[in-house]
Protein backbone atom coordinates (compact mmCIF):
# COMPACT_ATOMS: atom_id res chain seq x y z
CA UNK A 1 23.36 31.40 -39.13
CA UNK A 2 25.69 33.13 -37.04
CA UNK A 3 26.11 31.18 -33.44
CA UNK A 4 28.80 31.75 -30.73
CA UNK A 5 29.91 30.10 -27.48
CA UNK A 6 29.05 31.40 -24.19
CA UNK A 7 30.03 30.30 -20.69
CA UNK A 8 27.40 30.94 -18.04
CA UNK A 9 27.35 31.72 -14.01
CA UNK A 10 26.49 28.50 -13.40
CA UNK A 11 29.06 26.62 -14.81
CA UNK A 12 27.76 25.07 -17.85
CA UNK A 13 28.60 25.90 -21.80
CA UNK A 14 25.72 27.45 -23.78
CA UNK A 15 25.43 27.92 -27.14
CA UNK A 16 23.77 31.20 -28.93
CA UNK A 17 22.53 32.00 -32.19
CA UNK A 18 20.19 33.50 -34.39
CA UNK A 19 18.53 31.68 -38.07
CA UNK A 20 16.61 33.29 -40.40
CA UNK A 21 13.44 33.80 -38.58
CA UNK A 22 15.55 36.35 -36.32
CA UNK A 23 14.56 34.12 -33.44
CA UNK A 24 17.38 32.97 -30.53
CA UNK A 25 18.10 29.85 -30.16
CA UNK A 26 20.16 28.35 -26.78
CA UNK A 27 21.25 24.99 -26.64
CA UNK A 28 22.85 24.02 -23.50
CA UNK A 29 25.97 21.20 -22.55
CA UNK A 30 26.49 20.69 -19.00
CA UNK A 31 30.32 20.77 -18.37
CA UNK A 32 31.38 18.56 -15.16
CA UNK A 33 34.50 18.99 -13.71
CA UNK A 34 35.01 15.45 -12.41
CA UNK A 35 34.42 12.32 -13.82
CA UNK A 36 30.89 10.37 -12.74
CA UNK A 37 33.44 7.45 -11.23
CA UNK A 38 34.95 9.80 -8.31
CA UNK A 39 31.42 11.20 -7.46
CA UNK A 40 30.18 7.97 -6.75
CA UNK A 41 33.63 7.10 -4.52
CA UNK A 42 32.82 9.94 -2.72
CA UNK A 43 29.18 9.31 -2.25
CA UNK A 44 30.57 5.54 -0.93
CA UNK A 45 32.95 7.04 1.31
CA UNK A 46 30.41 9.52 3.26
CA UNK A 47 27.73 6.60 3.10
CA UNK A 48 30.13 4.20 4.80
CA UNK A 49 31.13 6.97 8.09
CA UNK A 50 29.07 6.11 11.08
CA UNK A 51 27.00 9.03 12.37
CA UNK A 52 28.16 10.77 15.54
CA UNK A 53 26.99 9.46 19.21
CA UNK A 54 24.53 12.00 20.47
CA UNK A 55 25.76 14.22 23.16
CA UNK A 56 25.42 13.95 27.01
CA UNK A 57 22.65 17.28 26.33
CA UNK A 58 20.71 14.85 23.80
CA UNK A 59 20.81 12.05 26.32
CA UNK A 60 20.04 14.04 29.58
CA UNK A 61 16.76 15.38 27.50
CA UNK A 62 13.51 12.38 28.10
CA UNK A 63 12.31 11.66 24.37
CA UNK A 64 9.20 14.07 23.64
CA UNK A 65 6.03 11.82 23.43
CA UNK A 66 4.11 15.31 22.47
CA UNK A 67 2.32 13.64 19.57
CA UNK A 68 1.77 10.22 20.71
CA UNK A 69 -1.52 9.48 21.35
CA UNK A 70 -2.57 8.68 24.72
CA UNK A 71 -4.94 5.58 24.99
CA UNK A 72 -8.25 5.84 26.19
CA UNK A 73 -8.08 3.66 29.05
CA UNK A 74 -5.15 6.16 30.40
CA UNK A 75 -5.31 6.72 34.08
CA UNK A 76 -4.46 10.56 33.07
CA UNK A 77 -7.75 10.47 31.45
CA UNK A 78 -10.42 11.39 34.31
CA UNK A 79 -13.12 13.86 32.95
CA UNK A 80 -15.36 13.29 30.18
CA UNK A 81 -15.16 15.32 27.30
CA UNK A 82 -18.89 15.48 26.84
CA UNK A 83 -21.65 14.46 29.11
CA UNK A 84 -22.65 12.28 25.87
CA UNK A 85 -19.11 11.00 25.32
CA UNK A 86 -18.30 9.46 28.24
CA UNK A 87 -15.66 7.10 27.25
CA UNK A 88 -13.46 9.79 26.05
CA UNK A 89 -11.94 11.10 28.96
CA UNK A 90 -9.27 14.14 29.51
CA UNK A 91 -6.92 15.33 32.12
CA UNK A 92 -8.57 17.20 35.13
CA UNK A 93 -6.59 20.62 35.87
CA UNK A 94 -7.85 23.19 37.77
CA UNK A 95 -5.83 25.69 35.75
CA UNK A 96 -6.86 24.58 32.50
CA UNK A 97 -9.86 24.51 31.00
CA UNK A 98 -11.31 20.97 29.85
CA UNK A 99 -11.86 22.82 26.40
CA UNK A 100 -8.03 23.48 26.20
CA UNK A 101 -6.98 19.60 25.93
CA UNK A 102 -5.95 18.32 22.50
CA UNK A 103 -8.48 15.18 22.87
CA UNK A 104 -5.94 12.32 21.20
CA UNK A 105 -3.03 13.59 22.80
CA UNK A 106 -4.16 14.93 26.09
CA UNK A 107 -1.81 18.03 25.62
CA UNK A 108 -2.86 21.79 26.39
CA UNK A 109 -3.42 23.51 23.45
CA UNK A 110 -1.77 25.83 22.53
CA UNK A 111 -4.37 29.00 21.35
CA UNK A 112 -2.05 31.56 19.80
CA UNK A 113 -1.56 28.65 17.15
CA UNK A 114 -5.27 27.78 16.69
CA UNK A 115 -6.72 30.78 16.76
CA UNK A 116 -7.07 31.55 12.95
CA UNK A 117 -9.26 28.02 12.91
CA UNK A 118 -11.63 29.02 15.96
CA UNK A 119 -11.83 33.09 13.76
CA UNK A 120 -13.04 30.55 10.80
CA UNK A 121 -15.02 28.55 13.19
CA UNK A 122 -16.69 32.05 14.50
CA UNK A 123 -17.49 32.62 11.40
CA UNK A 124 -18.81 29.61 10.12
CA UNK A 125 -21.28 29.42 13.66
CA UNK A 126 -21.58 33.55 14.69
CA UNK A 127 -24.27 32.03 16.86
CA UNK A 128 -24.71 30.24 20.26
CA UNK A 129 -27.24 28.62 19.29
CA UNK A 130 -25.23 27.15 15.62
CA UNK A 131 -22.55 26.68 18.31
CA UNK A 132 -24.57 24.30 20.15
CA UNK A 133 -25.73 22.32 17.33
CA UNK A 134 -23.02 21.94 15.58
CA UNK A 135 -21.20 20.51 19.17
CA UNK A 136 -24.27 18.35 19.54
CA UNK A 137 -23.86 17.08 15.98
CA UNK A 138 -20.63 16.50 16.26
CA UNK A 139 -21.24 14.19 19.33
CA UNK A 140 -23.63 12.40 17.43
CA UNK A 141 -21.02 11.57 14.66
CA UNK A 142 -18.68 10.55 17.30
CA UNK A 143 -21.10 8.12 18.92
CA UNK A 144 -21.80 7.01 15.26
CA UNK A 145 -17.81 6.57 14.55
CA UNK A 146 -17.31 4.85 18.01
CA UNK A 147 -20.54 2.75 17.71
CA UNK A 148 -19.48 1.12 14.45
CA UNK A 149 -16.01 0.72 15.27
CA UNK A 150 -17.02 -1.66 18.64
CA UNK A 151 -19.45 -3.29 15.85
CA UNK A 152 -16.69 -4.35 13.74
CA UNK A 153 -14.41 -5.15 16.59
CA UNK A 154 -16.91 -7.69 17.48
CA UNK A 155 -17.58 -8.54 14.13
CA UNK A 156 -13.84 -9.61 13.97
CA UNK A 157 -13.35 -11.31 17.30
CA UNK A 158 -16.65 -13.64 16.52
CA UNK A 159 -15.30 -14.33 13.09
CA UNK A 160 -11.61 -15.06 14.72
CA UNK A 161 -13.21 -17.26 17.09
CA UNK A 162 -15.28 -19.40 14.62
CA UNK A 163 -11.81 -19.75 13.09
CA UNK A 164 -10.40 -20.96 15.95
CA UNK A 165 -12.81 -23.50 16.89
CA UNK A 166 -12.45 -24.55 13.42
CA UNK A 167 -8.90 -25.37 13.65
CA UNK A 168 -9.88 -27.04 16.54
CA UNK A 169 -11.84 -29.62 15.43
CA UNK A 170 -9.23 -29.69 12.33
CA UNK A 171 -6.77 -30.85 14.73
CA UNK A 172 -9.04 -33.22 16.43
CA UNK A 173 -9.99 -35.25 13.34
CA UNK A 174 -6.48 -35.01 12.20
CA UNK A 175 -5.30 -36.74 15.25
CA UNK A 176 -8.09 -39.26 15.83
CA UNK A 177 -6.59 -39.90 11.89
CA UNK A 178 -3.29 -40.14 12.58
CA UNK A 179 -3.87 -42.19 15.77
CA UNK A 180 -6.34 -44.58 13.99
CA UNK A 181 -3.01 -45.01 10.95
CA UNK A 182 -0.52 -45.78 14.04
């Protein structure tokens, strides 16, 4: 076997060689520079600065609240989205469309970046007709999603009141106790 020592680009040792089957071989030793100790110094030493202070620019800039979602009861919120949807309002503009409104965040959307979605969405409904039912579907599942979620958020408020009044007779027998040991 004949093998020989070769240092790469990269930094690192590599060793070559051929055996008897006439196939390469390459094993490879990483060579570091610096011991592991001082690495981990200097990772202590950058860890322990304090970041900068933001600048009077980052400062004089209001925080964007782009992607926040704005809550339903909103008094931004004014027109219904859907005659069938009533509770989910948007903003009213006169020079935007209702259609334009980003429906969680109440922002105008921004076409040039949706537009390969509403070419699939052409697509998928070339109709007015499969336009129309598949808005009037996806009402339905809406109602359906917004139905069940006031059904559980009843379902949790009885169940957190029987709890309640629980702990309230809890407390009175636990007092009449106490008061009858006194």
């Amino acid at each position: 076997m004949n093998y020989s020592k070769v240092n790469n680009e990269w930094g690192c040792d590599a060793v070559e060689g051929d055996h008897e089957g006439g196939v390469a071989t390459t094993g490879r030793k990483w060579r570091h520079d610096k011991p592991k100790s001082l690495d981990i110094k200097e990772h202590r030493k950058e860890m322990s600065r304090l970041p900068s202070p933001p600048s009077e620019e980052d400062n004089a800039r209001p925080p964007s609240r782009a992607l926040d979602p704005v809550p339903l009861t909103s008094s931004i919120r004014t027109t219904p989205i859907h005659p069938q949807l009533p509770d989910i309002r948007i903003p009213d503009d006169a020079k935007i469309p209702s259609t334009h409104y980003h429906p969680v965040t109440c922002e105008p959307l921004n076409i040039a970046e949706i537009q390969p979605q509403l070419q699939h969405l052409r697509k998928e409904y070339p109709s007015m007709t499969a336009m129309l039912k598949a808005r009037e579907d996806a009402v339905k599942e809406i109602k359906q999603k917004l139905e069940e979620k006031d059904r559980k958020r009843d379902e949790i408020q009885k169940a957190l009141d029987k709890k309640v009044k629980e702990w309230d007779v809890e407390y009175k027998i636990l007092s009449k106790y106490q008061a009858s040991k006194s």
